[in-house]
PDB file of N, CA and C in Angstrom:
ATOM      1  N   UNK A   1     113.763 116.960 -46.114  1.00  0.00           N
ATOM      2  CA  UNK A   1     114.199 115.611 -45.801  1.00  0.00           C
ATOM      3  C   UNK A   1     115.188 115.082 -46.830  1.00  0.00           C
ATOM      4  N   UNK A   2     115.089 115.158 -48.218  1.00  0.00           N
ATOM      5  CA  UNK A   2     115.764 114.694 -49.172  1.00  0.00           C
ATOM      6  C   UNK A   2     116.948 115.914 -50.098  1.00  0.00           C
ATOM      7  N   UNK A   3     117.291 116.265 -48.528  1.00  0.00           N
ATOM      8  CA  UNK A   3     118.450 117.206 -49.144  1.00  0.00           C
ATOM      9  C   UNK A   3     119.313 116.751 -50.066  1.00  0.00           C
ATOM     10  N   UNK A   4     120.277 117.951 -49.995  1.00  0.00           N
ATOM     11  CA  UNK A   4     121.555 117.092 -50.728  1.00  0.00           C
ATOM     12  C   UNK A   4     122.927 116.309 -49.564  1.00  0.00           C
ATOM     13  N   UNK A   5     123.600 115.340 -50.212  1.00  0.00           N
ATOM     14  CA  UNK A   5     124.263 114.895 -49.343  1.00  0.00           C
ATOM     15  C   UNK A   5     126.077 115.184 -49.928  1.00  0.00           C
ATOM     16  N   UNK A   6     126.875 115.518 -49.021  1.00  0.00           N
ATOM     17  CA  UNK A   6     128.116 115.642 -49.460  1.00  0.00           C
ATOM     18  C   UNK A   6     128.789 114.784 -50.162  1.00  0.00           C
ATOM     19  N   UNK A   7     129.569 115.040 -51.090  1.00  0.00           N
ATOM     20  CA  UNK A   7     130.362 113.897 -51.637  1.00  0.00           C
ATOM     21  C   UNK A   7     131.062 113.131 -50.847  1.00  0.00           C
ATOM     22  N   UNK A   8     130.824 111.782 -51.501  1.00  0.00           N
ATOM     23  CA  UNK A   8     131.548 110.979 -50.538  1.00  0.00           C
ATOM     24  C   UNK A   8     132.316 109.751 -51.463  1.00  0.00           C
ATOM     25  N   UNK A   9     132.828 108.838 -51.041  1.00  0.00           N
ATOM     26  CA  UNK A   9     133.538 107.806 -51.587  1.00  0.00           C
ATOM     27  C   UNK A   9     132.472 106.648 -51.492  1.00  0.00           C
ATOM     28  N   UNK A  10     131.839 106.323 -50.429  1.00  0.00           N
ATOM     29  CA  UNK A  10     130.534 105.262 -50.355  1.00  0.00           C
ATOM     30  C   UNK A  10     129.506 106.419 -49.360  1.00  0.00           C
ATOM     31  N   UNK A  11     128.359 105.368 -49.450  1.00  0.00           N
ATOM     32  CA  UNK A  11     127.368 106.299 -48.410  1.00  0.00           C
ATOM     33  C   UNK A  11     126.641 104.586 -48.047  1.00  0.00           C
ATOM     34  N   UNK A  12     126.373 104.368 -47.027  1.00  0.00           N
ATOM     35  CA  UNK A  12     125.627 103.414 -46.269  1.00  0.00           C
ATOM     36  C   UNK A  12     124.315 103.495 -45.519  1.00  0.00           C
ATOM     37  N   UNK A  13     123.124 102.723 -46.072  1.00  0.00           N
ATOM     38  CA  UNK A  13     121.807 102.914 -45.779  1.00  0.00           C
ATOM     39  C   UNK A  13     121.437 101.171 -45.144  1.00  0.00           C
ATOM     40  N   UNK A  14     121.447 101.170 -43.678  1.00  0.00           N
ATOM     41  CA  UNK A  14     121.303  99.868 -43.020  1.00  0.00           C
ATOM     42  C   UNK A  14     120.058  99.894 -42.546  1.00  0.00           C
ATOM     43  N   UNK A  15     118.803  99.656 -42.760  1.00  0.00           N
ATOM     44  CA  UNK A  15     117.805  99.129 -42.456  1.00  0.00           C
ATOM     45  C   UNK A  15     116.857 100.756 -42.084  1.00  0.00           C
ATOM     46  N   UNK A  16     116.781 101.072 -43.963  1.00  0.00           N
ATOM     47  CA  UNK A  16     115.776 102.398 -43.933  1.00  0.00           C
ATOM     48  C   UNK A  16     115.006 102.362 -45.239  1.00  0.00           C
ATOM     49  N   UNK A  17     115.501 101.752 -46.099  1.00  0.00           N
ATOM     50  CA  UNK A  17     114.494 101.765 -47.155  1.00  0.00           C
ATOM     51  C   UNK A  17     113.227 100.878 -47.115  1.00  0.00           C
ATOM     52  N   UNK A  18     113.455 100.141 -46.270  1.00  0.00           N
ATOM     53  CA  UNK A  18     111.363  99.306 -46.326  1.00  0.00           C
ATOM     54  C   UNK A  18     110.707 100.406 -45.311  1.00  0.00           C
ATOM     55  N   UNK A  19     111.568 101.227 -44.510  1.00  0.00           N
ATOM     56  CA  UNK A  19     110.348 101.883 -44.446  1.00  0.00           C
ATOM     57  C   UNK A  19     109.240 102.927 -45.156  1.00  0.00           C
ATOM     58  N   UNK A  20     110.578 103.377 -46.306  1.00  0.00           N
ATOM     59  CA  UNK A  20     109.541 104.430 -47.446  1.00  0.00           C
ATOM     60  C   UNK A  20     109.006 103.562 -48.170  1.00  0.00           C
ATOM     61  N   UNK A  21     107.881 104.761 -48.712  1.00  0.00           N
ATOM     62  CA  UNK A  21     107.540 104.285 -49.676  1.00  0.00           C
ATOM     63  C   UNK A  21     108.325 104.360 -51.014  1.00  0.00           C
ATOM     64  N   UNK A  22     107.773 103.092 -52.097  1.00  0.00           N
ATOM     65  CA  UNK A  22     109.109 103.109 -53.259  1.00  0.00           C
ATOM     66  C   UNK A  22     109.214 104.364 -53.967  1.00  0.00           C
ATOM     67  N   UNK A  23     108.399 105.473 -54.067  1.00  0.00           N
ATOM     68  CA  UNK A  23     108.963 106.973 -54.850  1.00  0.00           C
ATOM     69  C   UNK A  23     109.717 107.788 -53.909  1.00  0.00           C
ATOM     70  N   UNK A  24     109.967 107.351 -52.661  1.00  0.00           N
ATOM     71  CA  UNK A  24     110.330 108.164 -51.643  1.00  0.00           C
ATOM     72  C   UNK A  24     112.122 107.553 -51.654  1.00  0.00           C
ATOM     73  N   UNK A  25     112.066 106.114 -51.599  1.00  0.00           N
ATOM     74  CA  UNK A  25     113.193 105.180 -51.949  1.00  0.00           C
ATOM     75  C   UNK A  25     114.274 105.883 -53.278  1.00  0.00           C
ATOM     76  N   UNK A  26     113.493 105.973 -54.025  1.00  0.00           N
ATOM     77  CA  UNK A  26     114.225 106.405 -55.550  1.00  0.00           C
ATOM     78  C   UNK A  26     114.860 107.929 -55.274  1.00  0.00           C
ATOM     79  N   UNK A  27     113.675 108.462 -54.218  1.00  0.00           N
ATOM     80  CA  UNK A  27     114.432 110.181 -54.421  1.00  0.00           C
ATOM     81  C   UNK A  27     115.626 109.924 -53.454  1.00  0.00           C
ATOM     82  N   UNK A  28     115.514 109.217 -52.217  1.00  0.00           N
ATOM     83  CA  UNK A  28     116.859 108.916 -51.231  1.00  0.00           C
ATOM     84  C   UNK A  28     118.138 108.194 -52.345  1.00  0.00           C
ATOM     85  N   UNK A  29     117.912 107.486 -53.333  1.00  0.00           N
ATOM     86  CA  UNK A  29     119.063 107.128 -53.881  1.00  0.00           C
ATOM     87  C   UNK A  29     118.942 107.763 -54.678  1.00  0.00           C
ATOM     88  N   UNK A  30     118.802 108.423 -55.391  1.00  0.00           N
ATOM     89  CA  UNK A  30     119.395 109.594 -56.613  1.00  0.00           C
ATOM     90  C   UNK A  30     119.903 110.858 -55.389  1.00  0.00           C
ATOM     91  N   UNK A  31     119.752 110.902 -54.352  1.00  0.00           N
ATOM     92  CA  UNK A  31     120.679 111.867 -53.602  1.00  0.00           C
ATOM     93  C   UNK A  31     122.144 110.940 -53.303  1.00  0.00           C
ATOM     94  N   UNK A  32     121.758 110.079 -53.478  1.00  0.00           N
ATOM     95  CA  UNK A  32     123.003 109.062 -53.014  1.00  0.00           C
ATOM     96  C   UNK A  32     123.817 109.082 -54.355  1.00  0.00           C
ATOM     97  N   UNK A  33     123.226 108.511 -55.368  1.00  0.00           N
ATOM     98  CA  UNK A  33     123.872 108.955 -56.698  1.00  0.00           C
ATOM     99  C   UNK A  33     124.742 109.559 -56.746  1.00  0.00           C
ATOM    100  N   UNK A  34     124.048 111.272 -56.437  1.00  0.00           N
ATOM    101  CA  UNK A  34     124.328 112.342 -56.363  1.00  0.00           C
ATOM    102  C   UNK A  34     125.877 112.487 -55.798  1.00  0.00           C
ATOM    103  N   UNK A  35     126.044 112.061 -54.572  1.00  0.00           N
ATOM    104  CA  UNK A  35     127.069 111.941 -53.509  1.00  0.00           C
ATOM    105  C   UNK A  35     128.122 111.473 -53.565  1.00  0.00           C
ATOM    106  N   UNK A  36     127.960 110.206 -55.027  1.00  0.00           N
ATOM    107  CA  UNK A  36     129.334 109.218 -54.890  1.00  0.00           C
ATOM    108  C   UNK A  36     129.371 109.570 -56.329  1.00  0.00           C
ATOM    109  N   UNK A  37     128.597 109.920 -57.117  1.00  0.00           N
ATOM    110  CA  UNK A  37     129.409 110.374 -58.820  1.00  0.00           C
ATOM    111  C   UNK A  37     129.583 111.226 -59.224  1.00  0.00           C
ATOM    112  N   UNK A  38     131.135 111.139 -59.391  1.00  0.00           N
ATOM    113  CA  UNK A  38     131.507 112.755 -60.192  1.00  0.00           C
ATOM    114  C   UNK A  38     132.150 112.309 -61.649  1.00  0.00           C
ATOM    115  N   UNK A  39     132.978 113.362 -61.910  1.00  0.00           N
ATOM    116  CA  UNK A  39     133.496 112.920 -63.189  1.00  0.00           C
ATOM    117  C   UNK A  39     134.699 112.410 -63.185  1.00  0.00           C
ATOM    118  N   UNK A  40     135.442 112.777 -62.341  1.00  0.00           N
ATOM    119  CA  UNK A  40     136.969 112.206 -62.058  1.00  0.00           C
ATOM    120  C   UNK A  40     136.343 110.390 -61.385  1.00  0.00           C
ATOM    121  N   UNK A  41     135.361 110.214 -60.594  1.00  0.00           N
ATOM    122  CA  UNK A  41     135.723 108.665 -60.142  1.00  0.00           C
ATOM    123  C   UNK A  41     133.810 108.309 -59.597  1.00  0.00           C
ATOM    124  N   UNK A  42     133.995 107.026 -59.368  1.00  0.00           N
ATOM    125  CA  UNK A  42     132.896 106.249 -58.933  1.00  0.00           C
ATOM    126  C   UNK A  42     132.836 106.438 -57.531  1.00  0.00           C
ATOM    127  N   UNK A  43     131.572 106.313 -56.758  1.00  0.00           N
ATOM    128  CA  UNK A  43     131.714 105.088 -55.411  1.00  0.00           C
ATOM    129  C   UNK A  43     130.689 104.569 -55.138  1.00  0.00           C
ATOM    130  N   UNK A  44     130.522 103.958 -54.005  1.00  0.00           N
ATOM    131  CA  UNK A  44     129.968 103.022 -54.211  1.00  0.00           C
ATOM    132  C   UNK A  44     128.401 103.264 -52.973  1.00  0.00           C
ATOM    133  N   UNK A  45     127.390 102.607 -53.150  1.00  0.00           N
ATOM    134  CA  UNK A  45     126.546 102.630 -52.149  1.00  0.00           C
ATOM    135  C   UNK A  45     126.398 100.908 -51.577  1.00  0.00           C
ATOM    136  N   UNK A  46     125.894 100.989 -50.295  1.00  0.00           N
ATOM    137  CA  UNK A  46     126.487 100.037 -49.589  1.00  0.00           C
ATOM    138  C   UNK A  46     124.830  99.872 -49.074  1.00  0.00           C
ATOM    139  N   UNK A  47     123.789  99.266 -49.281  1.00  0.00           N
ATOM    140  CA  UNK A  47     122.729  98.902 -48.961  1.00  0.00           C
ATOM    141  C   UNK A  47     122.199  97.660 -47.830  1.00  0.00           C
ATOM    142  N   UNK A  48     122.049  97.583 -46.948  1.00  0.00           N
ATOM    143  CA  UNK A  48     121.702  96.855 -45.965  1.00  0.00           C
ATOM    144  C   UNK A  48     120.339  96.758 -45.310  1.00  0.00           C
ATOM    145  N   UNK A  49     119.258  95.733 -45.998  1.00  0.00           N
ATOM    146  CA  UNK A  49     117.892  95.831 -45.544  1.00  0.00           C
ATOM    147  C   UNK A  49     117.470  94.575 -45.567  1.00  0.00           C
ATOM    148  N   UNK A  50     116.261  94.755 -45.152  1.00  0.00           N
ATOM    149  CA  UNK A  50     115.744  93.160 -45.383  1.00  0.00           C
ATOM    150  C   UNK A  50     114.722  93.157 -46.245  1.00  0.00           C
ATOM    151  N   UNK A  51     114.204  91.764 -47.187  1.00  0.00           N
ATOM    152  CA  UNK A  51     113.566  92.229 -48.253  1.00  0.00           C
ATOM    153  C   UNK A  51     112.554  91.664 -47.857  1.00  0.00           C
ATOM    154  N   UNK A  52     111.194  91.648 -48.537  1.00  0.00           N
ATOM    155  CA  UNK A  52     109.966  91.377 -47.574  1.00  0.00           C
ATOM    156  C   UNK A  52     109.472  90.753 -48.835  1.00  0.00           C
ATOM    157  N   UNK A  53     108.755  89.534 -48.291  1.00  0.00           N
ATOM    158  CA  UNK A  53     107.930  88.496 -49.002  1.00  0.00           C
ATOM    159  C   UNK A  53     106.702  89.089 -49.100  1.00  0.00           C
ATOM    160  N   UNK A  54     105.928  89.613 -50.534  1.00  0.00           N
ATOM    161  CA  UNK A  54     104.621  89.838 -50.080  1.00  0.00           C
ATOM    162  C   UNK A  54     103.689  88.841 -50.113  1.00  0.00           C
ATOM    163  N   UNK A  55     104.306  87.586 -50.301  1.00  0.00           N
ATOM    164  CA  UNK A  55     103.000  86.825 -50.378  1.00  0.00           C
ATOM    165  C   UNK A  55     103.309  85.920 -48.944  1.00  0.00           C
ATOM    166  N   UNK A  56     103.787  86.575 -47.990  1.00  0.00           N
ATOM    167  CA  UNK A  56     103.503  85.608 -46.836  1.00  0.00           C
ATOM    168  C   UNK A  56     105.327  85.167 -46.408  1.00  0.00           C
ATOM    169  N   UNK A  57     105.792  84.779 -47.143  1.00  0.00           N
ATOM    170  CA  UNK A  57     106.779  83.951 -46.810  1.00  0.00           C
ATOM    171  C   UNK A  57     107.046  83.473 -45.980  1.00  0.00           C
ATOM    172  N   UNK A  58     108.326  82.675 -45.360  1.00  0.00           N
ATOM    173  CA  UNK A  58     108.412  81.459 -44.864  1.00  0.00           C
ATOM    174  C   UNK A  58     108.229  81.732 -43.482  1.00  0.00           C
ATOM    175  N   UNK A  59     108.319  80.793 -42.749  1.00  0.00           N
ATOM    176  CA  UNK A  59     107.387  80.690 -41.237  1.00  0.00           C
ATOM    177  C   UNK A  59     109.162  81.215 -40.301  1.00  0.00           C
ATOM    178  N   UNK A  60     110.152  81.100 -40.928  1.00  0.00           N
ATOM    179  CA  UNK A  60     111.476  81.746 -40.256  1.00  0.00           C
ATOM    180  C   UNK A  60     111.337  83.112 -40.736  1.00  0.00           C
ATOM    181  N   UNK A  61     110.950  83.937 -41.814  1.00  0.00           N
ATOM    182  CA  UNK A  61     111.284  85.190 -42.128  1.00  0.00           C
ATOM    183  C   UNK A  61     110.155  86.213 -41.322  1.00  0.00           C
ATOM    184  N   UNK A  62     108.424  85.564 -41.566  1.00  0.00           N
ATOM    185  CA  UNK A  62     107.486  86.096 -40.502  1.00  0.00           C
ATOM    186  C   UNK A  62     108.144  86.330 -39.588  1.00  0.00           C
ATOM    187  N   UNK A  63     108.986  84.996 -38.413  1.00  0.00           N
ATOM    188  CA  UNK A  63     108.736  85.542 -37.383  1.00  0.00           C
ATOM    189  C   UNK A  63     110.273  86.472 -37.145  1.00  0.00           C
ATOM    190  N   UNK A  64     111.242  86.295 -38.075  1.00  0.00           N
ATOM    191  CA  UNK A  64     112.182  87.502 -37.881  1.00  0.00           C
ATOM    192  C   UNK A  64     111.595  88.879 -38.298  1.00  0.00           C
ATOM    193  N   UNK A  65     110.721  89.343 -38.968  1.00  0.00           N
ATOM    194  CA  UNK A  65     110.219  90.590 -39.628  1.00  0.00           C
ATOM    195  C   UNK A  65     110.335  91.813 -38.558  1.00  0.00           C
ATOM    196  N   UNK A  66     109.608  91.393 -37.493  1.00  0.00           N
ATOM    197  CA  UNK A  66     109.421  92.053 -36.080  1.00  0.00           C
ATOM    198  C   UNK A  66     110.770  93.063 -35.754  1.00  0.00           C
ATOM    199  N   UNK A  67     111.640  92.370 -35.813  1.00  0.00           N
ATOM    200  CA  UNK A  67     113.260  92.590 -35.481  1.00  0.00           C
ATOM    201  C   UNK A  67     113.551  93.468 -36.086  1.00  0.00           C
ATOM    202  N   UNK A  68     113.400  94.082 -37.852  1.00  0.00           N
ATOM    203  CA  UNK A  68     113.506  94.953 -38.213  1.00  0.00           C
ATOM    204  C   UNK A  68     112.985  96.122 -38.459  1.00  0.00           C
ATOM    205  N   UNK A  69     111.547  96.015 -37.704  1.00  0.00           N
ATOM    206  CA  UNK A  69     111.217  97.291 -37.387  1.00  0.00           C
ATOM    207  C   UNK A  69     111.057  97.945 -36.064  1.00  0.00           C
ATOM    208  N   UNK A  70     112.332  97.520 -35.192  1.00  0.00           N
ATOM    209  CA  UNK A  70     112.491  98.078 -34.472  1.00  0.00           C
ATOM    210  C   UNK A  70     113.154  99.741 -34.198  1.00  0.00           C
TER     211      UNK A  70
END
């Protein structure tokens, strides 16, 4: 699952990291790392998720939550 990924200039992760768990999270971005740094140049990772209240949060974010684990 946590191959390696080709070099790239950016790499984009839109609504996949709440589903691992956080040691599973860290090994997907150190492959990402991996992908955008070399020694000649940078790039960039481009992260898109939603972040989750654990203590409940607000009565608009509950009821959007649903939506992202579709």
């Amino acid at each position: 699952m946590f191959q390696a990924i080709p070099s790239a200039d950016a790499v984009l992760l839109k609504w996949v990291l709440h589903d691992w768990r956080d040691k599973d999270c860290v090994q997907i971005l150190k492959r990402f790392r991996e992908a955008i740094v070399s020694k000649e140049k940078r790039g960039k990772a481009i992260i898109i998720d939603i972040v989750l209240d654990l203590n409940g949060g607000t009565h608009e974010s509950v009821e959007l939550q649903p939506f992202f684990d579709l």
